[in-house]
Protein backbone atom coordinates (compact mmCIF):
# COMPACT_ATOMS: atom_id res chain seq x y z
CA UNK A 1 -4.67 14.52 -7.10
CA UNK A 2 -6.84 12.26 -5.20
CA UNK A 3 -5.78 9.81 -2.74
CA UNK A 4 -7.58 6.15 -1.58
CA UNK A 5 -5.74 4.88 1.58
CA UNK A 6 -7.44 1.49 1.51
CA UNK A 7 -8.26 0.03 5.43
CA UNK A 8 -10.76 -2.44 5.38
CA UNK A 9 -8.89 -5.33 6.31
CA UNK A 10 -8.77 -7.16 9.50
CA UNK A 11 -4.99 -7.23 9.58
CA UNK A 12 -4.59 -10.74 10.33
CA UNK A 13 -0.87 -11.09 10.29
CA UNK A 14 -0.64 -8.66 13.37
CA UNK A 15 -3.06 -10.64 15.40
CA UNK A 16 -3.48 -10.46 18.51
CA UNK A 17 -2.88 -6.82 18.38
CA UNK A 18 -5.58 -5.94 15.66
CA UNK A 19 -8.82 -8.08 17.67
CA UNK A 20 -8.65 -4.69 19.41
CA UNK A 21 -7.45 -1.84 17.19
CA UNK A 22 -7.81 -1.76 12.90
CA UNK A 23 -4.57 -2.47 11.33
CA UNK A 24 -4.10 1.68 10.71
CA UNK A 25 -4.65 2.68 14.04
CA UNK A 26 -1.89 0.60 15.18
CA UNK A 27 1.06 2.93 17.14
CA UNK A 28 4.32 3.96 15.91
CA UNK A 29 5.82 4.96 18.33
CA UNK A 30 2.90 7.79 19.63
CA UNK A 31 1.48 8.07 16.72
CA UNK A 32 -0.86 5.65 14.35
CA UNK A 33 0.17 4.96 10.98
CA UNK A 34 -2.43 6.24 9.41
CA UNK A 35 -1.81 9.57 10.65
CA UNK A 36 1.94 9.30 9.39
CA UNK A 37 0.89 8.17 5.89
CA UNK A 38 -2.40 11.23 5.91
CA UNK A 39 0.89 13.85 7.63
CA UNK A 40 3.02 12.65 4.95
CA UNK A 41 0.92 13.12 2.00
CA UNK A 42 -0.33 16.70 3.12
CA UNK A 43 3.20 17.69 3.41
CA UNK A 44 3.31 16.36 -0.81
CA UNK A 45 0.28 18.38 -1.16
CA UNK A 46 -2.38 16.08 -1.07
CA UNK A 47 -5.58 17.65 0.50
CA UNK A 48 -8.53 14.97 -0.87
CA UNK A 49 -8.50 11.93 0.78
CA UNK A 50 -11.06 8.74 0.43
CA UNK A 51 -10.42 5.88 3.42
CA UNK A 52 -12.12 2.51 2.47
CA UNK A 53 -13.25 1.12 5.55
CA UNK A 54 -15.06 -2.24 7.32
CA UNK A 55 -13.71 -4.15 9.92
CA UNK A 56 -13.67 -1.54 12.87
CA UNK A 57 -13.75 1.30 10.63
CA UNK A 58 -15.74 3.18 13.04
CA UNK A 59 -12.56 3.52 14.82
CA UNK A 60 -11.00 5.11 11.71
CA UNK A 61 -13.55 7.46 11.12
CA UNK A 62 -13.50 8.92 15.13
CA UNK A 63 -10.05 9.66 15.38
CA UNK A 64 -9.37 11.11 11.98
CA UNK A 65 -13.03 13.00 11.09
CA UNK A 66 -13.26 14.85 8.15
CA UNK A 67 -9.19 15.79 8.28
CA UNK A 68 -9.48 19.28 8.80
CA UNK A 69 -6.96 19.46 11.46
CA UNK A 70 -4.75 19.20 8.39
CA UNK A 71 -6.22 21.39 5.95
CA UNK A 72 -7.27 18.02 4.60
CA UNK A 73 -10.51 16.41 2.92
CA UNK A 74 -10.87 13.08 3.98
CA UNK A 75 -14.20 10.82 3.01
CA UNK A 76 -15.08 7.20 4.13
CA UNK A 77 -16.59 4.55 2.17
CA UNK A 78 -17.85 1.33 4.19
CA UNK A 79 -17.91 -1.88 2.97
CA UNK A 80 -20.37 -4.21 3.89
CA UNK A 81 -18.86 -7.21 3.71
CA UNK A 82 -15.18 -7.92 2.75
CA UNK A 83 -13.98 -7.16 -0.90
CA UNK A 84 -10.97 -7.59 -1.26
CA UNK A 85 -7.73 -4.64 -1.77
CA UNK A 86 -9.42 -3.66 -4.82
CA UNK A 87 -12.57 -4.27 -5.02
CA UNK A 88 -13.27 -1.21 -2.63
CA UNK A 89 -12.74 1.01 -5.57
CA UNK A 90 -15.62 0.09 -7.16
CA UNK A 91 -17.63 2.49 -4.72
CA UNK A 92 -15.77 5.49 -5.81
CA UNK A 93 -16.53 5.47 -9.46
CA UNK A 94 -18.16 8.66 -9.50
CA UNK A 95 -15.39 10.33 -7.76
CA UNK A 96 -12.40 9.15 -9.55
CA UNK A 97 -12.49 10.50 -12.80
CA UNK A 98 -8.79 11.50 -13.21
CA UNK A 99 -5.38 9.87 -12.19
CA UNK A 100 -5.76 8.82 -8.45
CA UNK A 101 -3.30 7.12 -6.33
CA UNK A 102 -4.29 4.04 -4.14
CA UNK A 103 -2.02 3.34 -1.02
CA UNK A 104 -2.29 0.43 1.40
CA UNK A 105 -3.29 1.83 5.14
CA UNK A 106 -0.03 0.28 6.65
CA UNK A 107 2.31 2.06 4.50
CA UNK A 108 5.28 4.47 5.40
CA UNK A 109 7.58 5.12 2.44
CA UNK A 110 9.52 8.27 1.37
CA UNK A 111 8.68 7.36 -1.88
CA UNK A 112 8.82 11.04 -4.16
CA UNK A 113 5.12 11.22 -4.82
CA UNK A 114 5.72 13.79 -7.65
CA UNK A 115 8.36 12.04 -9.68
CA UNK A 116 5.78 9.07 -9.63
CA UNK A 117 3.01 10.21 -10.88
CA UNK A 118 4.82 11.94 -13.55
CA UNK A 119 7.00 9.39 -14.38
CA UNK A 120 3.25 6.97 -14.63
CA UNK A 121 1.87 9.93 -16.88
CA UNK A 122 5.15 9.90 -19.10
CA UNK A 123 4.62 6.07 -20.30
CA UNK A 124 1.46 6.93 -20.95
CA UNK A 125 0.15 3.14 -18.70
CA UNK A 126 -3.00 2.10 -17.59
CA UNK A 127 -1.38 1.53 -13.95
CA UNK A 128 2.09 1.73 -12.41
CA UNK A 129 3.18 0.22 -9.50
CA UNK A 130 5.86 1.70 -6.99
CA UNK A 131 8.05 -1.01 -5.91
CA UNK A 132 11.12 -1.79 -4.04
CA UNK A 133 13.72 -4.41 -3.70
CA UNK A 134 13.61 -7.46 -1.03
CA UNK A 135 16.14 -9.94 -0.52
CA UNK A 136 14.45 -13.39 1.23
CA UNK A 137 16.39 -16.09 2.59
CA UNK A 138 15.21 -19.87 1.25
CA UNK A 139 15.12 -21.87 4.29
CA UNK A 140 15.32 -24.96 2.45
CA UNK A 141 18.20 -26.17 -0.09
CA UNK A 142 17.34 -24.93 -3.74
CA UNK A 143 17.81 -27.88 -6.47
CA UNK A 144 17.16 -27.61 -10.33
CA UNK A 145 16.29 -30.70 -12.37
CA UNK A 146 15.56 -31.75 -15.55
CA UNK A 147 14.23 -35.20 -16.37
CA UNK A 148 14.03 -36.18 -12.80
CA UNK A 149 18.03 -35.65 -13.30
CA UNK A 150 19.74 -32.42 -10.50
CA UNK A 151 21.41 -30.20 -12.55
CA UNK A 152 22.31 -27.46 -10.00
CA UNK A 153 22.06 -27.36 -6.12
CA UNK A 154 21.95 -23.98 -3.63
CA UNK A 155 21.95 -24.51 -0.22
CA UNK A 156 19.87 -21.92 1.22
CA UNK A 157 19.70 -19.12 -1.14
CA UNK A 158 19.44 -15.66 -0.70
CA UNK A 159 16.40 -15.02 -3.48
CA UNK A 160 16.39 -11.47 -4.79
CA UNK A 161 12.87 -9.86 -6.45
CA UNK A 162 11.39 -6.50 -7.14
CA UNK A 163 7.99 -7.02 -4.79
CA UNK A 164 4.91 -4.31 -4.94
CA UNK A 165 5.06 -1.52 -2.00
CA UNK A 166 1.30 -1.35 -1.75
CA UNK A 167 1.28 1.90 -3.62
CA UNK A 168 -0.47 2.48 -7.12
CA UNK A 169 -0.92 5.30 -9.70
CA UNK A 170 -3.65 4.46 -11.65
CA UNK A 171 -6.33 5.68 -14.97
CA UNK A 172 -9.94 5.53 -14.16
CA UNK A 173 -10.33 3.40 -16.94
CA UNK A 174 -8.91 0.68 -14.75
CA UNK A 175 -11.86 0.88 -12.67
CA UNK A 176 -13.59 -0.92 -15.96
CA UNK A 177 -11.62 -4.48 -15.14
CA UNK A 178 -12.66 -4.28 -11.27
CA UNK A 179 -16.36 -6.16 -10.67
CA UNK A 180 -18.85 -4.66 -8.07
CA UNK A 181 -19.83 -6.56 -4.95
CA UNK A 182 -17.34 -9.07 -4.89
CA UNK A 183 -14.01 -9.37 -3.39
CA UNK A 184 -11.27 -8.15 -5.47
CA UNK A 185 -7.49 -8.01 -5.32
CA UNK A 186 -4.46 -6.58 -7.08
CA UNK A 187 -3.86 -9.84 -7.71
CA UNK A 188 -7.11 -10.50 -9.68
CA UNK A 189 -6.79 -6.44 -10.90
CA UNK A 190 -2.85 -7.33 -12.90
CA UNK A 191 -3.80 -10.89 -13.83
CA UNK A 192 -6.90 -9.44 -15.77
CA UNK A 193 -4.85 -6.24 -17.09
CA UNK A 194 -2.28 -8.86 -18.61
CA UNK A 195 -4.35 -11.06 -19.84
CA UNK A 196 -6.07 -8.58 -21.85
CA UNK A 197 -2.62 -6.86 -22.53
CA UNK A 198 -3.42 -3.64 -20.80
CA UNK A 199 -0.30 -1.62 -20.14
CA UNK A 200 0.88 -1.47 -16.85
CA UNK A 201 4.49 -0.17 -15.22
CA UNK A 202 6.73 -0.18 -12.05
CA UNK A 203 8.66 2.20 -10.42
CA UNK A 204 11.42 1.27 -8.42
CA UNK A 205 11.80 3.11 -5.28
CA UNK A 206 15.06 2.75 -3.68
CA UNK A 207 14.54 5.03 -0.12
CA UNK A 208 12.69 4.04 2.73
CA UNK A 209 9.40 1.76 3.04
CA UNK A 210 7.93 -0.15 5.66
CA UNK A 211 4.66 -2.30 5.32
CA UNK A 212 3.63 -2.60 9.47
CA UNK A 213 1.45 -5.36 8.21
CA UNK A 214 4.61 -7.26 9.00
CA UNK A 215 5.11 -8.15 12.75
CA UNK A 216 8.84 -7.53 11.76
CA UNK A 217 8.22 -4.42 9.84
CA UNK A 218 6.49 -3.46 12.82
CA UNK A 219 8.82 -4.19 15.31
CA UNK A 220 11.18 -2.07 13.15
CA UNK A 221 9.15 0.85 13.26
CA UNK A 222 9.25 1.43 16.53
CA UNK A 223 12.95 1.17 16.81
CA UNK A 224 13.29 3.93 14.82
CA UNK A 225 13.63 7.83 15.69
CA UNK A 226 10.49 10.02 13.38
CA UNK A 227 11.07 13.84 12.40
CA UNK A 228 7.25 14.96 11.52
CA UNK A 229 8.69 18.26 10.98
CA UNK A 230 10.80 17.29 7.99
CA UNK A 231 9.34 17.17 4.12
CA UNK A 232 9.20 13.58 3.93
CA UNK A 233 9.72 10.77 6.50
CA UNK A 234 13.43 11.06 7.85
CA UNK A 235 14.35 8.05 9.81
CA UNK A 236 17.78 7.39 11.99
CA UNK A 237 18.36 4.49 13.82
CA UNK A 238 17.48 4.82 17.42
CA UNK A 239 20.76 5.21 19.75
């Protein structure tokens, strides 16, 4: 199985902080979260590993090399200018000509990486997405109409949706719906796939995940206790 951690972005929602360090090399705790995410997928038997880089990626490729330090294989692609969360894929073609996962850089998840990719292989889909389950609070009162007419009122609602983790199993033959050169989301990738009614899954995940793109997700991080030692991330509340 063959891995793309995708880091090219400039992390804007963690600014000031990421002027100075990519998004991925940001601490948790003593650690960056890159190297969590790269110690957590060798310990699920993942040994190649492709990092999409560009803003500061010459940061990312001096601290983690070629990944030997963890029986690893890890490869960097640069991008030139900024393409998007997707678009990045487009210089791996050649090397992703089975089912690959693509994980967002600022992940940390205990998400079963085995029962997802079999599960993905099982409905037989172009693409499934691992997702989880967020609850956001409205900070405005909620009111339904019809005609011009309110039919129902909520005063600040607690809004409940399954939301995308950042974390994708996916065919090669998606890489046919993602254009070269230009930037590229998931956004554009599952608009396209639907329109052209391309089959495409989620998985809902209900352990642990953690997007540190967050400044609150972030903040979390740190106030929790890591066990590295353990099979997959196992996270206590700090005392």
């Amino acid at each position: 199985m063959r891995v793309v951690i995708q880091c090219g972005g400039q992390g804007t929602r963690l600014r000031p902080y990421t002027m100075v360090l990519p998004k991925p090399l940001m601490p948790v705790k003593a650690q960056p979260v890159l190297e969590l995410l790269l110690k957590w997928l060798r310990r699920n038997d993942i040994q190649d590993v492709y990092i999409t880089t560009g803003y500061l990626g010459n940061l990312i490729r001096s601290v983690f090399g070629d990944g030997s330090q963890w029986d690893m294989r890890i490869k960097y692609t640069e991008e030139k200018e900024a393409l998007g969360t997707i678009g990045p894929l487009t210089l791996l073609r050649e090397e992703l000509q089975k089912t690959f996962l693509v994980i967002n850089g600022d992940v940390l998840t205990d998400l079963n990486i085995h029962d997802f990719v079999q599960t993905h292989r099982n409905r037989g889909g172009h693409i499934t997405v691992a997702t989880a389950v967020r609850k956001t609070k409205m900070e405005f009162g909620v009111m339904e109409q019809f005609g011009g007419r309110i039919k129902s009122f909520r005063e600040k609602p607690i809004l409940t949706n399954q939301v995308s983790m950042g974390i994708y199993c996916m065919e090669p033959q998606v890489l046919e719906h993602i254009p070269a050169g230009v930037p590229f989301g998931f956004d554009d990738l599952i608009l396209r796939m639907l329109a052209r009614d391309l089959p495409a899954y989620t998985y809902l995940h209900d352990g642990f995940w953690l997007d540190i793109g967050r400044v609150e997700d972030f903040q979390t991080a740190q106030e929790l206790s890591w066990d590295n030692q353990a099979p997959a991330f196992q996270v206590v509340a700090a005392a």
